[in-house]
C-alpha atoms as a PDB file:
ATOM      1  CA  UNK A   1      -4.533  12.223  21.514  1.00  0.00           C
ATOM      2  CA  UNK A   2      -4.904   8.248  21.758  1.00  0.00           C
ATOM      3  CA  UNK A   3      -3.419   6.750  24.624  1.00  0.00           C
ATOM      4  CA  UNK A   4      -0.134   5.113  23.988  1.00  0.00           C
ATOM      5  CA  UNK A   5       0.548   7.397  21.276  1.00  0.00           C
ATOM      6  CA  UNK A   6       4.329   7.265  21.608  1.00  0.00           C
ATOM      7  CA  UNK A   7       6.185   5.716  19.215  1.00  0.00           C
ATOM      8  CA  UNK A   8       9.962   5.064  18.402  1.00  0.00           C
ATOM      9  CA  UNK A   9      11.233   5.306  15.250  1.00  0.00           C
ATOM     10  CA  UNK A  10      14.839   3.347  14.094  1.00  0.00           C
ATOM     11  CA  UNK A  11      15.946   3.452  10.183  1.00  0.00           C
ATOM     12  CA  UNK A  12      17.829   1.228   8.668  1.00  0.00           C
ATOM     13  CA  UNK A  13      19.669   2.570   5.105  1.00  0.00           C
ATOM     14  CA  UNK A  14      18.531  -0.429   2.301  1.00  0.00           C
ATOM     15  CA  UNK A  15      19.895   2.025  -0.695  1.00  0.00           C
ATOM     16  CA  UNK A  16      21.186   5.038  -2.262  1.00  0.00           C
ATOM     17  CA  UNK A  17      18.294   7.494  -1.750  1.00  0.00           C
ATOM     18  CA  UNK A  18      18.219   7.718  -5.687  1.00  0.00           C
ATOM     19  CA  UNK A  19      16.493   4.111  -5.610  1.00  0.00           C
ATOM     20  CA  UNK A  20      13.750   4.547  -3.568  1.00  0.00           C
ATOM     21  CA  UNK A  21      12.523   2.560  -1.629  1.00  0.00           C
ATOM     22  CA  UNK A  22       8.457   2.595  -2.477  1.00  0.00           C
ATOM     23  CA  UNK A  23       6.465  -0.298  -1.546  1.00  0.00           C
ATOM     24  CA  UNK A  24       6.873  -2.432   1.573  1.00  0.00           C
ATOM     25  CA  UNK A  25       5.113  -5.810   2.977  1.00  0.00           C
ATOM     26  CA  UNK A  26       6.309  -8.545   5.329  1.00  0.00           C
ATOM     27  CA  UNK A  27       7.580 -11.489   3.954  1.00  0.00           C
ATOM     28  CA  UNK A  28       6.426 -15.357   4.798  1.00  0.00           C
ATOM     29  CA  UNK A  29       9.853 -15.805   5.909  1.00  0.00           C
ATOM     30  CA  UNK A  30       9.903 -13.334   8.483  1.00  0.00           C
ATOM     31  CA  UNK A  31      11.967 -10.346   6.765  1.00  0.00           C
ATOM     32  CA  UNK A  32      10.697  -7.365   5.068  1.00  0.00           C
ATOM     33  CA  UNK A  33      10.042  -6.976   1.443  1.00  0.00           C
ATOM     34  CA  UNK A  34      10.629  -3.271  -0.338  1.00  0.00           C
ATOM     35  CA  UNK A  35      10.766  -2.307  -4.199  1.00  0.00           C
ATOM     36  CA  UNK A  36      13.205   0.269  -5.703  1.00  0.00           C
ATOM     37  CA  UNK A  37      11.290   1.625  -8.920  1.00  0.00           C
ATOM     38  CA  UNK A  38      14.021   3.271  -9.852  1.00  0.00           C
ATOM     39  CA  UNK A  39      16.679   0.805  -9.619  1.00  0.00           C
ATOM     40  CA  UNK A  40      14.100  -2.175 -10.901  1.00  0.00           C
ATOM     41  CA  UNK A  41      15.315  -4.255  -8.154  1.00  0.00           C
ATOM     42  CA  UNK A  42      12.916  -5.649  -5.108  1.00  0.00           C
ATOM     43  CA  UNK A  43      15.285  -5.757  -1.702  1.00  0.00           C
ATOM     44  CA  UNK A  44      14.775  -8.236   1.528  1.00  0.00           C
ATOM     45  CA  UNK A  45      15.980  -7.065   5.239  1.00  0.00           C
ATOM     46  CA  UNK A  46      15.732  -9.859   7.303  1.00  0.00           C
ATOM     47  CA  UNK A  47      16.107  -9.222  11.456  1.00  0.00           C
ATOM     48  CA  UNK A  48      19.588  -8.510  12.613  1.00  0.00           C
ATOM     49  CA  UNK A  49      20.785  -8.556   8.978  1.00  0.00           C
ATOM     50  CA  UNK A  50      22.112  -6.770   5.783  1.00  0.00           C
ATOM     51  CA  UNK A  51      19.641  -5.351   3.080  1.00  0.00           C
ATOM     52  CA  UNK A  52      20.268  -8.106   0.029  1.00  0.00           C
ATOM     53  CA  UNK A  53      18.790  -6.803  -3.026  1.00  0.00           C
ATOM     54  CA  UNK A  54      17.391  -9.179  -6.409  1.00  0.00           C
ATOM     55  CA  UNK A  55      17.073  -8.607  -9.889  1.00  0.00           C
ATOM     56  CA  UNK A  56      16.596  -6.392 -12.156  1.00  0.00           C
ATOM     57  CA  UNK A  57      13.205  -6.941 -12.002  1.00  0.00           C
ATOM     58  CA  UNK A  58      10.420  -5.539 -14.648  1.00  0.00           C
ATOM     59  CA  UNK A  59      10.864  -2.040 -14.480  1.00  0.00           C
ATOM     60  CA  UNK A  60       9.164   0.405 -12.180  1.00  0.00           C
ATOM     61  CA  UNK A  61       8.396  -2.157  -9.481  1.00  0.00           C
ATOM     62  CA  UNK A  62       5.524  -0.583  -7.293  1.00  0.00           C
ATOM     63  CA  UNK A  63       3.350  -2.497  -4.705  1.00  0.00           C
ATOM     64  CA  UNK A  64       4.377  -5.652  -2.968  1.00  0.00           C
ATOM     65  CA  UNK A  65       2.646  -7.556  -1.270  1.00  0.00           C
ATOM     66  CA  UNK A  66       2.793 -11.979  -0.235  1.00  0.00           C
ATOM     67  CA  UNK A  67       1.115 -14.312  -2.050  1.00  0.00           C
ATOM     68  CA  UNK A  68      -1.141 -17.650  -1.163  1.00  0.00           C
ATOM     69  CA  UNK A  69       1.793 -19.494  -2.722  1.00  0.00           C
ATOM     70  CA  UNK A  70       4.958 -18.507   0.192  1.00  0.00           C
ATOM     71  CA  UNK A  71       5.926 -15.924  -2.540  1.00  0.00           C
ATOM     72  CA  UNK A  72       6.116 -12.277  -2.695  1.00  0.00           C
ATOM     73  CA  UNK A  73       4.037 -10.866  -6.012  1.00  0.00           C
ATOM     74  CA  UNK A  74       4.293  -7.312  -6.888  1.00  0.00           C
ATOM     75  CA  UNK A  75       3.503  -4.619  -9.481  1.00  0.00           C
ATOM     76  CA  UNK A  76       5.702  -3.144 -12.374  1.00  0.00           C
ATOM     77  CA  UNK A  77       4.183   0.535 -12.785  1.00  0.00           C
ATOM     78  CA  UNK A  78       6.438   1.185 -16.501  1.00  0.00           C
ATOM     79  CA  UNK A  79       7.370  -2.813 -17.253  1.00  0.00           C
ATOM     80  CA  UNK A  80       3.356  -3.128 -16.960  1.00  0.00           C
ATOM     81  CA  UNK A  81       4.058  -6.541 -16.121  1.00  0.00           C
ATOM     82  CA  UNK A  82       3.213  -8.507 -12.504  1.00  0.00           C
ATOM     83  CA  UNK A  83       6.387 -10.237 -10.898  1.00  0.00           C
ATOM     84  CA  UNK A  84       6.862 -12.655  -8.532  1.00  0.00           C
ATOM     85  CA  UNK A  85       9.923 -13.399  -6.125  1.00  0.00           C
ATOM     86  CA  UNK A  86      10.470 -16.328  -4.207  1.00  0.00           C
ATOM     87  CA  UNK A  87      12.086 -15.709  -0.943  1.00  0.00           C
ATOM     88  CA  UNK A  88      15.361 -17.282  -2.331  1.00  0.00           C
ATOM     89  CA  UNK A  89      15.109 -14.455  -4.457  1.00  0.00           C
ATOM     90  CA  UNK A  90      14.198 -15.756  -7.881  1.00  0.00           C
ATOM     91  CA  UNK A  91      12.315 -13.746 -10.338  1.00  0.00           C
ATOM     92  CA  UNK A  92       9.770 -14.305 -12.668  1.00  0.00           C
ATOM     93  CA  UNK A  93       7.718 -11.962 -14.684  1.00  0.00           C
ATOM     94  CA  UNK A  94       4.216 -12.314 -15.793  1.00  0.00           C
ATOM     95  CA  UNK A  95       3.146  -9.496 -18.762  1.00  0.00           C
ATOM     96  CA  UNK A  96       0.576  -7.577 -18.308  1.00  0.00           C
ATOM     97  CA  UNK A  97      -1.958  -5.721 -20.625  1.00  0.00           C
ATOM     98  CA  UNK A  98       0.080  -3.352 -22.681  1.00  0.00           C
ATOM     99  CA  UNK A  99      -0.071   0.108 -21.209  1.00  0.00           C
ATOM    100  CA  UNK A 100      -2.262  -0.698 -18.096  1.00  0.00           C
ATOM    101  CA  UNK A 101       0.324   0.462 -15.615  1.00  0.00           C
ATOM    102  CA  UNK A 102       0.205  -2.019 -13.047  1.00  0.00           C
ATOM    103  CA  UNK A 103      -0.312   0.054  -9.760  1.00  0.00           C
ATOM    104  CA  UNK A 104      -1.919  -2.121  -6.306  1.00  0.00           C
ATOM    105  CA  UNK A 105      -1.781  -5.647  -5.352  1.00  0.00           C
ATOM    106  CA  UNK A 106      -3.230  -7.782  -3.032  1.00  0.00           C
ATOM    107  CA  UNK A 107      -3.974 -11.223  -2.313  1.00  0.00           C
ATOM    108  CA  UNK A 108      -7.801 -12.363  -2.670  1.00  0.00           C
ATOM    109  CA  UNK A 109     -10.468 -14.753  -1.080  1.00  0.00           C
ATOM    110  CA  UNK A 110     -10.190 -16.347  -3.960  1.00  0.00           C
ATOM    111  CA  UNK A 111      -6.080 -17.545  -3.947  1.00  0.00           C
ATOM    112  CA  UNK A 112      -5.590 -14.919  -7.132  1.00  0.00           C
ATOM    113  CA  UNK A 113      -3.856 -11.668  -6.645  1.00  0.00           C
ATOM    114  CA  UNK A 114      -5.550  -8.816  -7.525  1.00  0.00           C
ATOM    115  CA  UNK A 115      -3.829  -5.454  -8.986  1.00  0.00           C
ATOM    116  CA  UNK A 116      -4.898  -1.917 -10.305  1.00  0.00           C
ATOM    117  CA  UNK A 117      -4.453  -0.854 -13.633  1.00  0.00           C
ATOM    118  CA  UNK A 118      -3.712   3.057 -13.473  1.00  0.00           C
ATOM    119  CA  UNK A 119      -3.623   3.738 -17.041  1.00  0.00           C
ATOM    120  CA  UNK A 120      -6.736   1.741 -18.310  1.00  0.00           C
ATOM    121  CA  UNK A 121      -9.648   2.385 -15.326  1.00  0.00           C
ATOM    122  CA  UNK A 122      -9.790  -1.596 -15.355  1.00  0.00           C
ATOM    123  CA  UNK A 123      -8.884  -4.540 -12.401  1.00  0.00           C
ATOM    124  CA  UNK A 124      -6.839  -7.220 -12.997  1.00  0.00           C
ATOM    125  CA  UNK A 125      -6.891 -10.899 -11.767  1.00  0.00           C
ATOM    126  CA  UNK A 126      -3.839 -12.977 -11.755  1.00  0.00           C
ATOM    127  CA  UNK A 127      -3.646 -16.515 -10.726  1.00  0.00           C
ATOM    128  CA  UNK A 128      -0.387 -18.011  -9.082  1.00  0.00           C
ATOM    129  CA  UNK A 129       0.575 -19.474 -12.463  1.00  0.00           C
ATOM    130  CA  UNK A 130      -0.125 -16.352 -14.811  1.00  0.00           C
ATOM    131  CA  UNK A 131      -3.511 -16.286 -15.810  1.00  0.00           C
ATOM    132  CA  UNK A 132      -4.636 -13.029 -16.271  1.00  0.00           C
ATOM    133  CA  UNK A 133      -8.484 -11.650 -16.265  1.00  0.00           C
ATOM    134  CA  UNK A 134      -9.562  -8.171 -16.521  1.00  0.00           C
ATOM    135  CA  UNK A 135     -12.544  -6.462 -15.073  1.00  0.00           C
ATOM    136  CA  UNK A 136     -13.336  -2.609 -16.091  1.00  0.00           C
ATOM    137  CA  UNK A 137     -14.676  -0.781 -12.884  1.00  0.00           C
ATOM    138  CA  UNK A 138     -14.133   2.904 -14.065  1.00  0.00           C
ATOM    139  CA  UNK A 139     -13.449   5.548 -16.657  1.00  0.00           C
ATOM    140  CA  UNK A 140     -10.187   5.209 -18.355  1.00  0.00           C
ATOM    141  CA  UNK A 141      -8.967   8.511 -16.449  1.00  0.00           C
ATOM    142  CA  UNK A 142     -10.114   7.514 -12.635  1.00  0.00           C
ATOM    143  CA  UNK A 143      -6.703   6.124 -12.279  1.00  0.00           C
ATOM    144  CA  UNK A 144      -7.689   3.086  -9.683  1.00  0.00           C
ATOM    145  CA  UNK A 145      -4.241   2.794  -7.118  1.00  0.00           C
ATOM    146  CA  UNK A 146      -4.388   0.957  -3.884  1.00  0.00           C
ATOM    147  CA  UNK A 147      -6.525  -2.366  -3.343  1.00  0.00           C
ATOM    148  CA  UNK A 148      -7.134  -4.046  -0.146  1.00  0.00           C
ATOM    149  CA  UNK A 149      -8.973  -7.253   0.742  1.00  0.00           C
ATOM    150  CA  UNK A 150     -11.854  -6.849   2.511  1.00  0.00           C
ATOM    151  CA  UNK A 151     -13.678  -8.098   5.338  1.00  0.00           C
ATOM    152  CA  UNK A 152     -16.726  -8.714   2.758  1.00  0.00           C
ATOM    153  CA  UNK A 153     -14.925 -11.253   0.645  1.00  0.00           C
ATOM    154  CA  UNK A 154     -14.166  -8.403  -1.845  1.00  0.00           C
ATOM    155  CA  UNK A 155     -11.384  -6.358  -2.880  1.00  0.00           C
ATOM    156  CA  UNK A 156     -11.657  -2.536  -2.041  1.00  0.00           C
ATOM    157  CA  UNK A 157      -9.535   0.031  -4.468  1.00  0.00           C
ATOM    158  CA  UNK A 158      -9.461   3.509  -4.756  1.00  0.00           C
ATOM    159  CA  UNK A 159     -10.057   5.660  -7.660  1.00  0.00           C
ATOM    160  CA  UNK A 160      -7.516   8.378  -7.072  1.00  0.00           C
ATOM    161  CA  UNK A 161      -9.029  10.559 -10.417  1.00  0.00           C
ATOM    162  CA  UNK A 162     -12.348   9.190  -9.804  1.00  0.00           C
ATOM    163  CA  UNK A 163     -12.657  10.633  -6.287  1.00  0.00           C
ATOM    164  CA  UNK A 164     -14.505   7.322  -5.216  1.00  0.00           C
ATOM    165  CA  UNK A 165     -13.703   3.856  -3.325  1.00  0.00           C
ATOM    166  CA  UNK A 166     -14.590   0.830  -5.129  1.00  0.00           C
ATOM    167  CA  UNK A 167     -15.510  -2.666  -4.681  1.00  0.00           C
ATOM    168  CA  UNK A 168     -14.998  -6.029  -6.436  1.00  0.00           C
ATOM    169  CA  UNK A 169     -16.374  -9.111  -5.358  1.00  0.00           C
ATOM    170  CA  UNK A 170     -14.742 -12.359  -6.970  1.00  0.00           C
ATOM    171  CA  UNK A 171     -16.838 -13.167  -9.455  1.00  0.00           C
ATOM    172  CA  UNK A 172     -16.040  -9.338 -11.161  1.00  0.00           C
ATOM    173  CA  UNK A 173     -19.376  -7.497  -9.761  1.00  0.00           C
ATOM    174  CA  UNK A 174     -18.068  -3.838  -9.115  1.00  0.00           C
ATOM    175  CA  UNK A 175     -19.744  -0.906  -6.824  1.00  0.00           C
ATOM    176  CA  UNK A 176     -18.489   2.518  -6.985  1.00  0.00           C
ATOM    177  CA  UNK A 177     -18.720   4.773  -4.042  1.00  0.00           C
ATOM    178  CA  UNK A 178     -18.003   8.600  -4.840  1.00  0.00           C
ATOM    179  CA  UNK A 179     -16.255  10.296  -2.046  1.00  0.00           C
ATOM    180  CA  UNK A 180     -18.248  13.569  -0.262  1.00  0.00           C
ATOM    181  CA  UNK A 181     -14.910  15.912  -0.054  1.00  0.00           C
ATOM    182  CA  UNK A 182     -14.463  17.030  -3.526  1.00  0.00           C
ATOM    183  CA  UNK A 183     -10.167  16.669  -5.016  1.00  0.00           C
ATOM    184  CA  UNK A 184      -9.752  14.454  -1.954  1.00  0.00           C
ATOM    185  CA  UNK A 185      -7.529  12.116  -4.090  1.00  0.00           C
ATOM    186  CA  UNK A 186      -7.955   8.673  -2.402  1.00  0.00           C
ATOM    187  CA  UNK A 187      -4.652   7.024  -2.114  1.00  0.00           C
ATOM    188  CA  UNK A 188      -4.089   4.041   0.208  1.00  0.00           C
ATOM    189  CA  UNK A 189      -6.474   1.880   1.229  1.00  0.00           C
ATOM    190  CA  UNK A 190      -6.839  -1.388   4.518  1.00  0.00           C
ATOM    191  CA  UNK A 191      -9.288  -3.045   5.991  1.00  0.00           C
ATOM    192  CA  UNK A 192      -9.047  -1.691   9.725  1.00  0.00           C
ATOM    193  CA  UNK A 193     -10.151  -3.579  12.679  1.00  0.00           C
ATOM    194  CA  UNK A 194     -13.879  -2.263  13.101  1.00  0.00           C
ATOM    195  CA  UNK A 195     -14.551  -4.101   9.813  1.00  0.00           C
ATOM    196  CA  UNK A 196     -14.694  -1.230   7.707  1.00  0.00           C
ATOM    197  CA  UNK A 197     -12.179  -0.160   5.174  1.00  0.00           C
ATOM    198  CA  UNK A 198     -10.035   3.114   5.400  1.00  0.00           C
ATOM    199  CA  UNK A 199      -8.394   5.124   2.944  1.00  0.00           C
ATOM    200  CA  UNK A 200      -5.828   8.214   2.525  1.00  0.00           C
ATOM    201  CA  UNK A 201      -6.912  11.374   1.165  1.00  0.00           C
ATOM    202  CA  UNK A 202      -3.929  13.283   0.063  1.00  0.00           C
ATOM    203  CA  UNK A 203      -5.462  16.195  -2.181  1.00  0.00           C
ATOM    204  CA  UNK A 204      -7.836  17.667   1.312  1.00  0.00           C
ATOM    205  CA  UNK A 205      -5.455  16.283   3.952  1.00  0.00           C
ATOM    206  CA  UNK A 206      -7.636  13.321   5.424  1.00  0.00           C
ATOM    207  CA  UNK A 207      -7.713  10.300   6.696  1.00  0.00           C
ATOM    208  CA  UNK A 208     -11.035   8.277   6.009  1.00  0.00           C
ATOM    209  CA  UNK A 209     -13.284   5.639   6.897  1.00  0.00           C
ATOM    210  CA  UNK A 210     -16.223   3.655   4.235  1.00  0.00           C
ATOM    211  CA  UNK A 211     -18.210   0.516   6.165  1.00  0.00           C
ATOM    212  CA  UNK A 212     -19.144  -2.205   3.388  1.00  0.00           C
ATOM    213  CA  UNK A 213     -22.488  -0.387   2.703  1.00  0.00           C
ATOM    214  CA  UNK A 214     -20.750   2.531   1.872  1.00  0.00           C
ATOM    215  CA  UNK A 215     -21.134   5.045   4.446  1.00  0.00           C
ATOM    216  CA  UNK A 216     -18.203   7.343   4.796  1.00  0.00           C
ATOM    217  CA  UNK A 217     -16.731   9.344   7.264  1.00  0.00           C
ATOM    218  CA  UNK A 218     -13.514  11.715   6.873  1.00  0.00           C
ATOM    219  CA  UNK A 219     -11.468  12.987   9.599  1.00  0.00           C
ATOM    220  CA  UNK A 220      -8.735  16.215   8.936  1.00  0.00           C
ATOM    221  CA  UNK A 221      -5.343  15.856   9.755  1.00  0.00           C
ATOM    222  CA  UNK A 222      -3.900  19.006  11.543  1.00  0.00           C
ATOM    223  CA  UNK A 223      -1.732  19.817   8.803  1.00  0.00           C
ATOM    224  CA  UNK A 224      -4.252  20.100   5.223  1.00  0.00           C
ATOM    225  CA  UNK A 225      -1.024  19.534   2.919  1.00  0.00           C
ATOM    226  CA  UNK A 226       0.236  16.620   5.175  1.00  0.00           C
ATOM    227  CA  UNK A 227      -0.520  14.304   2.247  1.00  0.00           C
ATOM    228  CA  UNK A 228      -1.419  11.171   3.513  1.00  0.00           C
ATOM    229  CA  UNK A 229      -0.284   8.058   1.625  1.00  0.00           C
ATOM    230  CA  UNK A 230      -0.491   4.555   2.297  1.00  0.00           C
ATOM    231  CA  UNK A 231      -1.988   3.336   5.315  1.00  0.00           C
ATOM    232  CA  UNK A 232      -1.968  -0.279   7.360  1.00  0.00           C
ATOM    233  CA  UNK A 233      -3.718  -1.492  10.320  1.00  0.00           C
ATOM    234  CA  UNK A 234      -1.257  -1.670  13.275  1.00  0.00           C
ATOM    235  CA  UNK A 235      -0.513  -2.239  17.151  1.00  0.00           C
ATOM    236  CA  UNK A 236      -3.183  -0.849  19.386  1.00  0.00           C
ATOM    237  CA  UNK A 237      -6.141  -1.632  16.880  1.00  0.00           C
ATOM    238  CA  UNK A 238      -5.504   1.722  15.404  1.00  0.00           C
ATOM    239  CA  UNK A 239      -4.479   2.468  11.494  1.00  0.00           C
ATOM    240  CA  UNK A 240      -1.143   3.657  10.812  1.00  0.00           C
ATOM    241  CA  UNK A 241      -0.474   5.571   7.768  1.00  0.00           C
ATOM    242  CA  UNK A 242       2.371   7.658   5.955  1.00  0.00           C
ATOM    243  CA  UNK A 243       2.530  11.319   5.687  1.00  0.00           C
ATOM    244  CA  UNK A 244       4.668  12.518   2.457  1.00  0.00           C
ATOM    245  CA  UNK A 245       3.943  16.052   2.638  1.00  0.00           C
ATOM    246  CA  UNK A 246       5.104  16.661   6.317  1.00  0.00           C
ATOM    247  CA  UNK A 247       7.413  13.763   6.465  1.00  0.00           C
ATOM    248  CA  UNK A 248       5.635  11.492   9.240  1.00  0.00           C
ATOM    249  CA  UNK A 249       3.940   8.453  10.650  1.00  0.00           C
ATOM    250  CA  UNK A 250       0.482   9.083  11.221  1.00  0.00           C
ATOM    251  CA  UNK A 251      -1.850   7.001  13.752  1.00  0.00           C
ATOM    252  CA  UNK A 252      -5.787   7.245  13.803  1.00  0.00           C
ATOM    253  CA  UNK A 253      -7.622   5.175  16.342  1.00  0.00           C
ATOM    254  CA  UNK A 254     -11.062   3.741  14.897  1.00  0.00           C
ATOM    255  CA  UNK A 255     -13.004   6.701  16.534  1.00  0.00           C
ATOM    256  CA  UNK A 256     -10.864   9.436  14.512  1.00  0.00           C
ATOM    257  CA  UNK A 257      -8.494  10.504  17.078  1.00  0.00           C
ATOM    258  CA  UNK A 258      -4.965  11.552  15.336  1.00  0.00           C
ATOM    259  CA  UNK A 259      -1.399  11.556  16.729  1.00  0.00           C
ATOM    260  CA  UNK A 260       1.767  12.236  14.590  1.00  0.00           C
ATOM    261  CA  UNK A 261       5.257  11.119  14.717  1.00  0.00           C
ATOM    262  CA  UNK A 262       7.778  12.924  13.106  1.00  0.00           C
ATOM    263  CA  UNK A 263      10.442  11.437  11.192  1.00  0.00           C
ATOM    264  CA  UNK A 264      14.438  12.238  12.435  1.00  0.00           C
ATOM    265  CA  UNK A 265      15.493  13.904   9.757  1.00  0.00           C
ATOM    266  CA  UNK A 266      14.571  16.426   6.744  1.00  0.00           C
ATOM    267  CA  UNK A 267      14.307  14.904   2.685  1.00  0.00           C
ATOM    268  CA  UNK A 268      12.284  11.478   4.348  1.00  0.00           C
ATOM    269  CA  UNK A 269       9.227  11.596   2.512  1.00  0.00           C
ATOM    270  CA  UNK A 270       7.733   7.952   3.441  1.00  0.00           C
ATOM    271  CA  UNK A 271       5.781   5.796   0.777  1.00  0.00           C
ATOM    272  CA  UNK A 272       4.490   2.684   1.785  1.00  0.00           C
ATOM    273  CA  UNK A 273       3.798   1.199   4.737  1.00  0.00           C
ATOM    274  CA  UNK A 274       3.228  -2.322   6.574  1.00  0.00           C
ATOM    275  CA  UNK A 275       3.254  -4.122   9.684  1.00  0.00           C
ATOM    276  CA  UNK A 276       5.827  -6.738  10.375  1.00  0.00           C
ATOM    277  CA  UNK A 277       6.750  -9.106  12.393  1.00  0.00           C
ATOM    278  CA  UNK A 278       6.842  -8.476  16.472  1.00  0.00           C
ATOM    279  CA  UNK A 279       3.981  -5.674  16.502  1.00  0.00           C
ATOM    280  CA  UNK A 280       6.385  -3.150  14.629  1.00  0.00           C
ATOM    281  CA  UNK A 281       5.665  -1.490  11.312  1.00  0.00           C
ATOM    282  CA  UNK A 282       8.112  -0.688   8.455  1.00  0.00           C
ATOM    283  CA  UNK A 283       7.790   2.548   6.322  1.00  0.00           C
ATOM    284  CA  UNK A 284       9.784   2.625   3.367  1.00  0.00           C
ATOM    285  CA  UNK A 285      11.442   6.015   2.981  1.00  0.00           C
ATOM    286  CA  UNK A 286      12.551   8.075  -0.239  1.00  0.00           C
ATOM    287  CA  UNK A 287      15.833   8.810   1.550  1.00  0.00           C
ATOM    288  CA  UNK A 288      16.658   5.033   0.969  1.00  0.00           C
ATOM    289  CA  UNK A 289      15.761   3.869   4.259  1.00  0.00           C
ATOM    290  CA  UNK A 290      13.309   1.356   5.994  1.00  0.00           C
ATOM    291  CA  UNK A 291      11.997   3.169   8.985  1.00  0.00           C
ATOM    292  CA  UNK A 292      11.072   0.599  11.914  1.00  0.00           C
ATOM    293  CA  UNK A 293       8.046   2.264  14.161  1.00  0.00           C
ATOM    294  CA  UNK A 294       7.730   0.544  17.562  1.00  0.00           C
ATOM    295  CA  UNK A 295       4.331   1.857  19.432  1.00  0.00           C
ATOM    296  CA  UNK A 296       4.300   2.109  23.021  1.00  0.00           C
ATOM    297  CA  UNK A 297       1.423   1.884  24.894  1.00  0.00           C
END
């Protein structure tokens, strides 16, 4: 068990637990960012205050994540469109390829954003005034979900179909790493603190580890069906991550040492993940909660 593993968990409702919340990133202006995909609205908590909530948005807004610009930029899985909030709350929506299903996003080396498309096998470039480029990396089937910047100068993704990790340097050159666990399902995906990348395994119940040559390493979680989700590096140098099949926080130190904290309550099931301001991480929760995780230690 890695030392310090103790953590306290606070939630905070944000919605009816109809709405979601899904995706989850801290904003430049100190709050927290979340999406509702079912409500098609994208919701701010700032410290000490209310949840305000903006839009609609594009439907189905996913990922979220903050731009090079001081906005927030985020996907819209069934609008397939990319949107953009400023922190005053103002909405504009950028269309994406039809029928590419918008999935990841993240912020490049290059001032772009980045996103998956889940329906097409393809990565898409957008620049902070709409400009969008596509890249194909896969088979239209590997469904690509989470991406991640790298240490590298490269974006990392994950093939969730395509039981693989992939890579993307700027200029659109694209390596494809299958995984060794067959059905393993990669999920989530952040560049830890060793300077390698790790990544969720839902389908066998792992957490995992792929250096920029593309070695990997997997390590079990005690439950197989935990389901691991999205994942973050966090306090203690160690990468946090969320369990939806068991309903917890999960914590991994570099070396592969796991510790769990349950959620307070049944019906949680936690989505994404981030870490905020203060050396706390937020996990947004299905129940229509932000859960706050403060590690001790």
């Amino acid at each position: 068990m890695p030392q310090g593993s103790h953590a306290t968990i606070r939630e905070f409702t944000v919605s009816d637990p109809g709405a979601g919340p899904h995706g989850v990133t801290a904003g430049p202006d100190g709050a927290v960012w979340f999406t509702l995909p079912h409500r098609a609205r994208i919701g701010r908590l700032a410290p000490g205050g209310d949840p305000v909530l903006h839009g609609p948005s594009p439907a189905g807004p996913l990922a979220i994540t903050t731009g090079p610009d001081g906005a927030l930029w985020f996907t819209a899985l069934h609008g397939h469109a990319i949107g953009r909030i400023t922190t005053a709350g103002e909405i504009t929506a950028f269309p994406a390829p039809e029928g590419c299903g918008p999935c990841g996003i993240a912020a490049g080396p290059d001032g772009a954003l980045w996103f998956t498309q889940a329906h097409t096998g393809r990565i898409g470039r957008i620049t902070t005034d709409g400009q969008i480029t596509e890249f194909p990396v896969a088979a239209g089937d590997a469904a690509p979900s989470a991406i991640t910047a790298g240490p590298d100068e490269a974006l990392w993704f994950t093939l969730r179909r395509g039981n693989a990790i992939g890579r993307i340097a700027p200029d659109g050159d694209v390596t494809v790493h299958a995984l060794p666990t067959e059905g393993s399902s990669p999920e989530g995906i952040a560049a830890g603190p060793d300077g390698a990348l790790w990544f969720t395994g839902p389908g066998t119940g792992h957490v995992g580890q792929i250096t920029t040559d593309g070695k990997v390493t997997e390590f079990p979680l005690p439950d197989p069906g935990a389901g691991p989700h999205a994942i973050v590096a966090g306090p203690g140098g160690d990468l946090w991550f969320t369990e939806r099949g068991t309903a917890h926080i999960g914590r991994a130190t570099c070396d592969g040492r796991v510790h769990e904290h349950p959620l307070p309550g049944p019906g949680r099931t936690p989505h994404g993940i981030a870490a905020g301001p203060g050396g706390v991480l937020w996990a947004a929760l299905e129940s229509g909660a932000l859960a706050r995780v403060c590690a001790a230690g």
